[in-house]
N, C-alpha and C. Protein backbone atom coordinates (compact mmCIF):
# COMPACT_ATOMS: atom_id res chain seq x y z
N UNK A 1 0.83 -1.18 0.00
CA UNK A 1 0.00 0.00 0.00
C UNK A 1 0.88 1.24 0.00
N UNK A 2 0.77 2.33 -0.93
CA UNK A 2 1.64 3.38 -1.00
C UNK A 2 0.96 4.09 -0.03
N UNK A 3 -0.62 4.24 0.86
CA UNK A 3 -0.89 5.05 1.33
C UNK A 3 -0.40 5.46 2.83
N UNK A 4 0.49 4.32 3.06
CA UNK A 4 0.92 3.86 4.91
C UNK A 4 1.38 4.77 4.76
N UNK A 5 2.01 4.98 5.85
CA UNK A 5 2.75 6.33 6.74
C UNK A 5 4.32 5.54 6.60
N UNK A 6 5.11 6.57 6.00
CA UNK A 6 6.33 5.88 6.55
C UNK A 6 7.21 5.34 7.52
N UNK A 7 7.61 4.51 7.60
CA UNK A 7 8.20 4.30 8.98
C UNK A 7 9.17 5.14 9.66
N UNK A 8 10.11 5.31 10.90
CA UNK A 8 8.44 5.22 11.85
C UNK A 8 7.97 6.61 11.65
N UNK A 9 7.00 6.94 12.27
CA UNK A 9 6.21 7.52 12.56
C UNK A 9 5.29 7.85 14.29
N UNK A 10 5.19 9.33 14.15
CA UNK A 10 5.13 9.52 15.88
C UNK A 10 3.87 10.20 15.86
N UNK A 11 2.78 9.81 16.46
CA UNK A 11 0.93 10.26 16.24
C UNK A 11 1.13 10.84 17.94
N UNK A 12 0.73 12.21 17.76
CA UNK A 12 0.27 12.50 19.40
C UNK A 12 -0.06 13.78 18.65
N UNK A 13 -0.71 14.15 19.98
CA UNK A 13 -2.58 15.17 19.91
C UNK A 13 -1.21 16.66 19.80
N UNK A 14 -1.04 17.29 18.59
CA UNK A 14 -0.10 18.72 18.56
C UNK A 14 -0.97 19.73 19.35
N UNK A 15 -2.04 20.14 18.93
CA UNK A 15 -2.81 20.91 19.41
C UNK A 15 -2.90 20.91 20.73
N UNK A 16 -3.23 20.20 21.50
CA UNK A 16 -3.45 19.74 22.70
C UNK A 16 -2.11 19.94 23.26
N UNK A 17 -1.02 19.36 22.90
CA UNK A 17 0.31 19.16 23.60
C UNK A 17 0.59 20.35 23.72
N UNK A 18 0.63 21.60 22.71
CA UNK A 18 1.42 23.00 22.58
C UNK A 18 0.38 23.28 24.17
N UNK A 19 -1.47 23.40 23.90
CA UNK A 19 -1.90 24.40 24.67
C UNK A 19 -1.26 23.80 25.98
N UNK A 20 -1.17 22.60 26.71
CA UNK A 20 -0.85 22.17 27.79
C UNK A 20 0.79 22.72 28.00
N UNK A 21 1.23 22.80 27.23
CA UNK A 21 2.75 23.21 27.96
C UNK A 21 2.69 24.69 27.92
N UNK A 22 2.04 25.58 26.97
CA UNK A 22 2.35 26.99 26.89
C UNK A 22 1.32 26.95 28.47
N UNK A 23 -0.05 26.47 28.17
CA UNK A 23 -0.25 26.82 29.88
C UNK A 23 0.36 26.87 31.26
N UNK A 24 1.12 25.58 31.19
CA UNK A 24 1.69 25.01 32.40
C UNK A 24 3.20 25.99 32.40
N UNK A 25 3.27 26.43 31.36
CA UNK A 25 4.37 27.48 31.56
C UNK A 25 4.02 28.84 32.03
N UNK A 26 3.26 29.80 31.16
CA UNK A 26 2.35 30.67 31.96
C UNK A 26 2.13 30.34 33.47
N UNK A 27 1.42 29.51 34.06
CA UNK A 27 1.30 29.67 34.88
C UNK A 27 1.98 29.45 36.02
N UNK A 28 3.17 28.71 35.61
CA UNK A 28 4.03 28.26 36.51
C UNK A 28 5.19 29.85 35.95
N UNK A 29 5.32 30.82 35.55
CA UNK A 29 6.00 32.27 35.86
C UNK A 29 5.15 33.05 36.73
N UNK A 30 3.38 32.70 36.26
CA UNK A 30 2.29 33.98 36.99
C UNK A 30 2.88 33.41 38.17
N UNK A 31 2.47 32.42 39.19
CA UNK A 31 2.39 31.81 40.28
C UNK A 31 4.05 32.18 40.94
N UNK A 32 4.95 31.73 40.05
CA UNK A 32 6.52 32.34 40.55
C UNK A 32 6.47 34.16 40.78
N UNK A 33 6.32 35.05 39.95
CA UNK A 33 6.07 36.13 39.84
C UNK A 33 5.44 36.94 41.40
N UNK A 34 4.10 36.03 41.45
CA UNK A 34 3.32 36.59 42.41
C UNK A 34 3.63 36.51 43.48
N UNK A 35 5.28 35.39 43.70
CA UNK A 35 5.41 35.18 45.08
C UNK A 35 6.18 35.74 45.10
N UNK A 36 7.24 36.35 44.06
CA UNK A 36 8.11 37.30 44.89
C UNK A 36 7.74 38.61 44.65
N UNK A 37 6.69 39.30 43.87
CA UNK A 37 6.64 40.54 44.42
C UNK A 37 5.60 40.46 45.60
N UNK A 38 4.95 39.57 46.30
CA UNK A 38 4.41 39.54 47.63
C UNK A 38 5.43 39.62 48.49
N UNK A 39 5.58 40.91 49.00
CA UNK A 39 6.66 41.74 50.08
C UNK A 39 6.81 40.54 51.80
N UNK A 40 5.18 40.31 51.64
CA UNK A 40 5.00 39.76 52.84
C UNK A 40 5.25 38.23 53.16
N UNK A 41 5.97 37.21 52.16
CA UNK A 41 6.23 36.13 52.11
C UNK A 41 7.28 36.11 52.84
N UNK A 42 7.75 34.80 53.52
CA UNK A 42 8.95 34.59 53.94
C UNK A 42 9.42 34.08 52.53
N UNK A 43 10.91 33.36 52.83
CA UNK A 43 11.62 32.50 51.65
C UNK A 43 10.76 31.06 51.83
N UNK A 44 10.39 30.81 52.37
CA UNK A 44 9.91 29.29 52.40
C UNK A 44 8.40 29.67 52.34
N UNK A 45 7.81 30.46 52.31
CA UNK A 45 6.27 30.51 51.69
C UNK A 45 6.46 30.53 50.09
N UNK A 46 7.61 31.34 50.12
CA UNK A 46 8.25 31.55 48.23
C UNK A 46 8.51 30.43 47.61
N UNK A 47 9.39 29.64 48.17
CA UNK A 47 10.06 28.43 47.82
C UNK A 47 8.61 27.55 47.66
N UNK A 48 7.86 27.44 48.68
CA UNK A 48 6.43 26.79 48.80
C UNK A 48 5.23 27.07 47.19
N UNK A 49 5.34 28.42 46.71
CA UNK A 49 4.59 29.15 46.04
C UNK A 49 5.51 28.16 44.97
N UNK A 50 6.60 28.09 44.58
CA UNK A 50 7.61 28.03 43.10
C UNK A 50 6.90 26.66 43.25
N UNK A 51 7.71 25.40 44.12
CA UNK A 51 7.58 24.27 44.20
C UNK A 51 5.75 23.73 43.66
N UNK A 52 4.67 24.85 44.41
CA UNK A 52 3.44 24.23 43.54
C UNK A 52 3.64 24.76 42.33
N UNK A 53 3.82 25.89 41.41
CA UNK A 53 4.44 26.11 40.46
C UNK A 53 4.78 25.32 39.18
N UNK A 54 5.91 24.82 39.73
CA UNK A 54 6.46 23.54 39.34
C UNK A 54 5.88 22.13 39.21
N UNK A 55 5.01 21.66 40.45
CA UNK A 55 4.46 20.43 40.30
C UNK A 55 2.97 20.48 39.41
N UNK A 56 2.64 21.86 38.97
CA UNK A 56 1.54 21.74 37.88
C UNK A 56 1.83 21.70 36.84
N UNK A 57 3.20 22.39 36.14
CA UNK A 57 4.07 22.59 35.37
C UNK A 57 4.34 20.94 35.19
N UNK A 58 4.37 20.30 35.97
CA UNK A 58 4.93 19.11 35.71
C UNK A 58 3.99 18.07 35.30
N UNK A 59 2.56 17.99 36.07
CA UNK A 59 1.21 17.14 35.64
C UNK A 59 1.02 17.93 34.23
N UNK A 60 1.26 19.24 33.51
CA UNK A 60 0.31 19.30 32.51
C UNK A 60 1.71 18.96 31.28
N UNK A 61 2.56 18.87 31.90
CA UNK A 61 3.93 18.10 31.03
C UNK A 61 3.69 16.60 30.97
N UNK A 62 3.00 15.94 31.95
CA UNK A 62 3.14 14.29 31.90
C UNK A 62 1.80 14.00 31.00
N UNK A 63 0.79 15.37 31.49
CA UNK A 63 -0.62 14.98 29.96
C UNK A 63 -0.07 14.99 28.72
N UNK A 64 0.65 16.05 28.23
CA UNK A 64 1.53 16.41 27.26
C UNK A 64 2.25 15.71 26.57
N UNK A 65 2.98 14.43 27.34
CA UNK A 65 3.94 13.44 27.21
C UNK A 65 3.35 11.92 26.02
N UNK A 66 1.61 12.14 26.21
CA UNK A 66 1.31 11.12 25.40
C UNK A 66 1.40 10.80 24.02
N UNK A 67 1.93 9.55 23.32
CA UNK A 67 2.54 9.41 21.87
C UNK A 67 1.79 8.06 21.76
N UNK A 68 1.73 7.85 20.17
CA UNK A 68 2.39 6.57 19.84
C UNK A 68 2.68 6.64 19.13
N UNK A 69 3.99 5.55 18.98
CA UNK A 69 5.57 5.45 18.19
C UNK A 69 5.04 3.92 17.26
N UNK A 70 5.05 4.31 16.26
CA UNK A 70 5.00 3.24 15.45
C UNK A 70 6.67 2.42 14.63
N UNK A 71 7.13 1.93 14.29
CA UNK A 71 8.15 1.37 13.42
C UNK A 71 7.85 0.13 12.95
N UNK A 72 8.78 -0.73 12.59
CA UNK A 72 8.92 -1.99 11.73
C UNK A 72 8.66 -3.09 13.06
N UNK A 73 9.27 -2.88 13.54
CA UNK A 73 8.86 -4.37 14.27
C UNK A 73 7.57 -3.88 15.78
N UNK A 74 7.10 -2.89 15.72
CA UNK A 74 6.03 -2.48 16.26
C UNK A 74 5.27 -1.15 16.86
N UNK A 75 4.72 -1.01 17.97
CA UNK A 75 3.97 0.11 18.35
C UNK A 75 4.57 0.07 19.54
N UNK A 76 4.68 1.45 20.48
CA UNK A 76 5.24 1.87 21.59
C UNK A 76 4.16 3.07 22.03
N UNK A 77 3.19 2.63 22.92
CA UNK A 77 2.41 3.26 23.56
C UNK A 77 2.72 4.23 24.87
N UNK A 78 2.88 5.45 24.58
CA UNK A 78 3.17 6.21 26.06
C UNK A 78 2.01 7.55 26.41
N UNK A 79 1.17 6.21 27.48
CA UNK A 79 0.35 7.28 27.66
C UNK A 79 0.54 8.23 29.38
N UNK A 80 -0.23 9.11 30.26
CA UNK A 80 0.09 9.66 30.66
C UNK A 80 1.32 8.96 31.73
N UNK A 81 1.37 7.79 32.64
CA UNK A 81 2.06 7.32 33.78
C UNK A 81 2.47 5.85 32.98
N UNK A 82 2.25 5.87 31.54
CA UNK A 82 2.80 4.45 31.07
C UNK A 82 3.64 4.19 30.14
N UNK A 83 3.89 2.99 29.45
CA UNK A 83 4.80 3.12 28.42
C UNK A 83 4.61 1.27 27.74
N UNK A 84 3.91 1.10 27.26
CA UNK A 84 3.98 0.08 26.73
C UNK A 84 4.10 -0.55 25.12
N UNK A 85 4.96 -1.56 24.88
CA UNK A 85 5.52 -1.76 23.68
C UNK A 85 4.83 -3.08 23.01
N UNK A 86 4.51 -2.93 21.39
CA UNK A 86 3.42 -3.96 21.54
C UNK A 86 4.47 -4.51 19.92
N UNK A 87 4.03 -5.94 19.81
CA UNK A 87 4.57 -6.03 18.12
C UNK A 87 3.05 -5.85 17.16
N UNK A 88 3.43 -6.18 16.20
CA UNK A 88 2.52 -5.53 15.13
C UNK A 88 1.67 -7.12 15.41
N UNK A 89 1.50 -7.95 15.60
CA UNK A 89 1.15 -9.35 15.60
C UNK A 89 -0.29 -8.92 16.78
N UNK A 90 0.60 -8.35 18.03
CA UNK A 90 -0.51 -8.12 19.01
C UNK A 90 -1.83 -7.01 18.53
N UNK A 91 -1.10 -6.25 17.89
CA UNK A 91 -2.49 -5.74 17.75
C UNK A 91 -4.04 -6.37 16.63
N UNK A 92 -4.68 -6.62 17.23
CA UNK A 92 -6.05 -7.13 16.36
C UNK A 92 -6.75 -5.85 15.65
N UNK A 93 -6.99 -4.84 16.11
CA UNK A 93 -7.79 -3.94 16.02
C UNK A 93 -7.77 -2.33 16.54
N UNK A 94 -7.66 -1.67 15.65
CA UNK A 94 -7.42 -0.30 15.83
C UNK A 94 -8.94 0.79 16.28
N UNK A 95 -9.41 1.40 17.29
CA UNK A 95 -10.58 1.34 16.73
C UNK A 95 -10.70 3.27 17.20
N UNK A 96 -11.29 4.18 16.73
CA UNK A 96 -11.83 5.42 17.55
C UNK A 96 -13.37 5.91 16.63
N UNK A 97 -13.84 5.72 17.16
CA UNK A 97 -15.86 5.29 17.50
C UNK A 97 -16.14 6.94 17.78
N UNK A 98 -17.27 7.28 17.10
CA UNK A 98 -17.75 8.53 17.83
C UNK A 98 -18.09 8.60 18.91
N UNK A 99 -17.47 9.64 19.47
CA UNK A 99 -17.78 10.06 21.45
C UNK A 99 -16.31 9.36 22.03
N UNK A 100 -15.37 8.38 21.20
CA UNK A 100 -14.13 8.14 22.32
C UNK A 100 -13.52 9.21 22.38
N UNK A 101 -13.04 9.29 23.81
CA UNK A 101 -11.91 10.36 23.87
C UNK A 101 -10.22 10.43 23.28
N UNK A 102 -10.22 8.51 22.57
CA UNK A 102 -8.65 8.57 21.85
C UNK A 102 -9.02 7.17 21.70
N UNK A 103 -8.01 6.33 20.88
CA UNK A 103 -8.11 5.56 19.89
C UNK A 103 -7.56 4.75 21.31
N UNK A 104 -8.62 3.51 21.27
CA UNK A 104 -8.41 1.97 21.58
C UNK A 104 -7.64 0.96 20.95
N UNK A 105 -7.04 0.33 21.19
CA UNK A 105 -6.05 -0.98 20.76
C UNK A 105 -6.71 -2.50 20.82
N UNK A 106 -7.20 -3.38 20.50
CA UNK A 106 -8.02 -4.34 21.00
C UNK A 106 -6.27 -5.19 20.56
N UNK A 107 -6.38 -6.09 21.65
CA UNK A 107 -4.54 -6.72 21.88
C UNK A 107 -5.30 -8.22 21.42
N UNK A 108 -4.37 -8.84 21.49
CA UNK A 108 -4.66 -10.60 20.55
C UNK A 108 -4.52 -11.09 22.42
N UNK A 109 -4.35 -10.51 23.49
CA UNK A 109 -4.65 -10.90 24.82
C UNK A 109 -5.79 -11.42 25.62
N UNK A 110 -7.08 -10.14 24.24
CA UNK A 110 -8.36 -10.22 24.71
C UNK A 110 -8.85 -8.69 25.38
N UNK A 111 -7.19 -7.92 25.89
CA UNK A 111 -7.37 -6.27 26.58
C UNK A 111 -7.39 -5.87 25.45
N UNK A 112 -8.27 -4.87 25.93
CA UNK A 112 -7.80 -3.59 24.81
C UNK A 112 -6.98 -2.32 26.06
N UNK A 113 -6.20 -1.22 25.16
CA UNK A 113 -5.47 -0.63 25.67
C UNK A 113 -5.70 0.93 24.74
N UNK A 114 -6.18 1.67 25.87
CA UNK A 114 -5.81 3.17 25.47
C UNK A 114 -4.70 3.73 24.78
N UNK A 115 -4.58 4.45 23.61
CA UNK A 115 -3.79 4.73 23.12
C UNK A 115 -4.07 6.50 23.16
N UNK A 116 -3.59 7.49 23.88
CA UNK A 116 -4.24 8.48 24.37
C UNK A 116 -3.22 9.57 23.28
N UNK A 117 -2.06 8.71 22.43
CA UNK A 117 -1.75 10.19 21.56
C UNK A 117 -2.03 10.17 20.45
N UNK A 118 -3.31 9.39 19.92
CA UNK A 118 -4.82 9.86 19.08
C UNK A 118 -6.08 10.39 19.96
N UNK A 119 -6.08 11.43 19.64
CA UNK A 119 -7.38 12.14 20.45
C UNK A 119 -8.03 13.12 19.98
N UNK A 120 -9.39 13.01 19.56
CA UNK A 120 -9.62 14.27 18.61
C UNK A 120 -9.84 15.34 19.69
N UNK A 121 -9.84 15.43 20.62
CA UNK A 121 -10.48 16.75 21.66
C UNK A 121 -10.31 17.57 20.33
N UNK A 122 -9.16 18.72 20.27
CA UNK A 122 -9.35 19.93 19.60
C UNK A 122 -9.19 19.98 18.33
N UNK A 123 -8.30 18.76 17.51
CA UNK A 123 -8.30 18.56 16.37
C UNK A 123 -8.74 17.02 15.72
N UNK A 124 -10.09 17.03 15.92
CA UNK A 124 -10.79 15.85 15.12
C UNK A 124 -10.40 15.48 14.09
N UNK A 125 -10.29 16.42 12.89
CA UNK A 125 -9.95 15.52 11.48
C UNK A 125 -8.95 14.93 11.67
N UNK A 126 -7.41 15.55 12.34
CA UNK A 126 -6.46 14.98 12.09
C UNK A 126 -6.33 13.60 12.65
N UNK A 127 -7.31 13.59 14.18
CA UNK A 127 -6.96 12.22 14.89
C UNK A 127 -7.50 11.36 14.15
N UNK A 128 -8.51 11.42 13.32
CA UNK A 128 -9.19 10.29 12.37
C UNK A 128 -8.17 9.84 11.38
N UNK A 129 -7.85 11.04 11.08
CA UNK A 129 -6.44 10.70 9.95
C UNK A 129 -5.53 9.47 10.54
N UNK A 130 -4.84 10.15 11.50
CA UNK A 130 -4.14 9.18 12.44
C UNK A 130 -4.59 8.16 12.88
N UNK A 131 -5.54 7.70 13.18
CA UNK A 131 -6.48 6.78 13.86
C UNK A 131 -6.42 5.44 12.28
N UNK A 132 -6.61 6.02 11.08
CA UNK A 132 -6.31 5.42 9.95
C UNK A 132 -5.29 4.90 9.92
N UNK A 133 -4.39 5.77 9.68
CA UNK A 133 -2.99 5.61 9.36
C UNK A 133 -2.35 4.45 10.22
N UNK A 134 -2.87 4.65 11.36
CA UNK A 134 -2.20 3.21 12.30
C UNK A 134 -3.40 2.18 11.99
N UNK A 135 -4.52 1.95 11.69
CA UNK A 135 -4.96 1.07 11.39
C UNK A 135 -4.37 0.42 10.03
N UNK A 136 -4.13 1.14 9.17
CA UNK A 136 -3.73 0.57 7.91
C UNK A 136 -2.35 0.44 8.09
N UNK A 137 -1.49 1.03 8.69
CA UNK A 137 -0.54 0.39 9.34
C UNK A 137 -0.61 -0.92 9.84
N UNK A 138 -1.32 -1.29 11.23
CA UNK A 138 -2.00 -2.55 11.97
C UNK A 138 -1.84 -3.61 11.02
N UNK A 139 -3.33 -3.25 10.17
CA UNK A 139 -3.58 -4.93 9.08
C UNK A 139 -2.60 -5.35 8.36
N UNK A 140 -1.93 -3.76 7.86
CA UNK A 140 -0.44 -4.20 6.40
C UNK A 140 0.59 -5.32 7.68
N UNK A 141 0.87 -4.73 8.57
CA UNK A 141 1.81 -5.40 9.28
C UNK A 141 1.29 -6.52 9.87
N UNK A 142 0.10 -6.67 10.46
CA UNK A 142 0.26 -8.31 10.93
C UNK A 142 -0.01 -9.14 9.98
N UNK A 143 -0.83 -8.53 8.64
CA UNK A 143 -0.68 -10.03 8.03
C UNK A 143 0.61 -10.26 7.09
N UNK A 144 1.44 -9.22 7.17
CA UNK A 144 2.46 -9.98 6.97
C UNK A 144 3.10 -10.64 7.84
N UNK A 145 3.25 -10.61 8.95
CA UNK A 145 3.95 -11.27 10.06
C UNK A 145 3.19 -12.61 9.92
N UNK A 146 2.36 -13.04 9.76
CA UNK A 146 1.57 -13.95 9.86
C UNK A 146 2.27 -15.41 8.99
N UNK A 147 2.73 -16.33 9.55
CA UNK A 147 3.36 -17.63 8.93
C UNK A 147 2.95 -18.27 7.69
């Protein structure tokens, strides 16, 4: 099929990823900012103010963090606290259904598995695109693997 995606190839939500880090940056300077021109802080209410700062800065970096990594000998799922690596054999079924919030994996296990860096939240067409692209990816590759 000339239409596959070349190998590899890296599918995660752009739209989504930029607004989550330009936020978590913004707000992790407002929140720094506000604690040191507050005259009336000690250093450790400051240090206190940065440190939450930082640890939101850091949850809207680990939402941010979600991919999937496609290549030749398989898929590498990293969604927010995970990271799992699949061969092209395991996957049965690619699927994103109107109303999911990101493309499902149905595994030759019997699980299916979230794949959270297809997601149409803010850009629908493209995740469908993507949502394709690894499906027709999927079938080209396991049935060739197939004995």
């Amino acid at each position: 099929m000339s239409d596959l995606p070349v190998l590899p190839v890296t599918f995660r939500p752009g739209r989504t990823r930029a607004v989550l880090l330009v936020a978590g940056a913004v707000i992790f300077v407002v929140i720094t900012t506000v604690a040191m021109l507050l005259e009336q802080l000690g250093p450790g209410e400051r240090l206190s103010f940065i440190f939450t700062a930082a640890l939101l800065f850091g949850v809207l970096a680990l939402l941010a963090r979600v991919k999937v990594v496609a290549d030749e000998s398989g898929v590498t799922v990293v969604n927010i606290a995970s990271r799992r690596r699949l061969a092209w054999a395991e996957i049965l079924q690619v699927n994103l259904r109107p109303g999911d919030p990101w493309v499902f994996l149905n595994l030759s296990d019997g699980t299916s598995l979230p794949a959270l860096g297809i997601q149409p939240g803010i850009a629908k067409q493209h995740a469908i695109a993507d949502a394709r692209a690894l499906r027709a990816l999927a079938e080209a590759r396991s049935t060739r693997d197939l004995p």
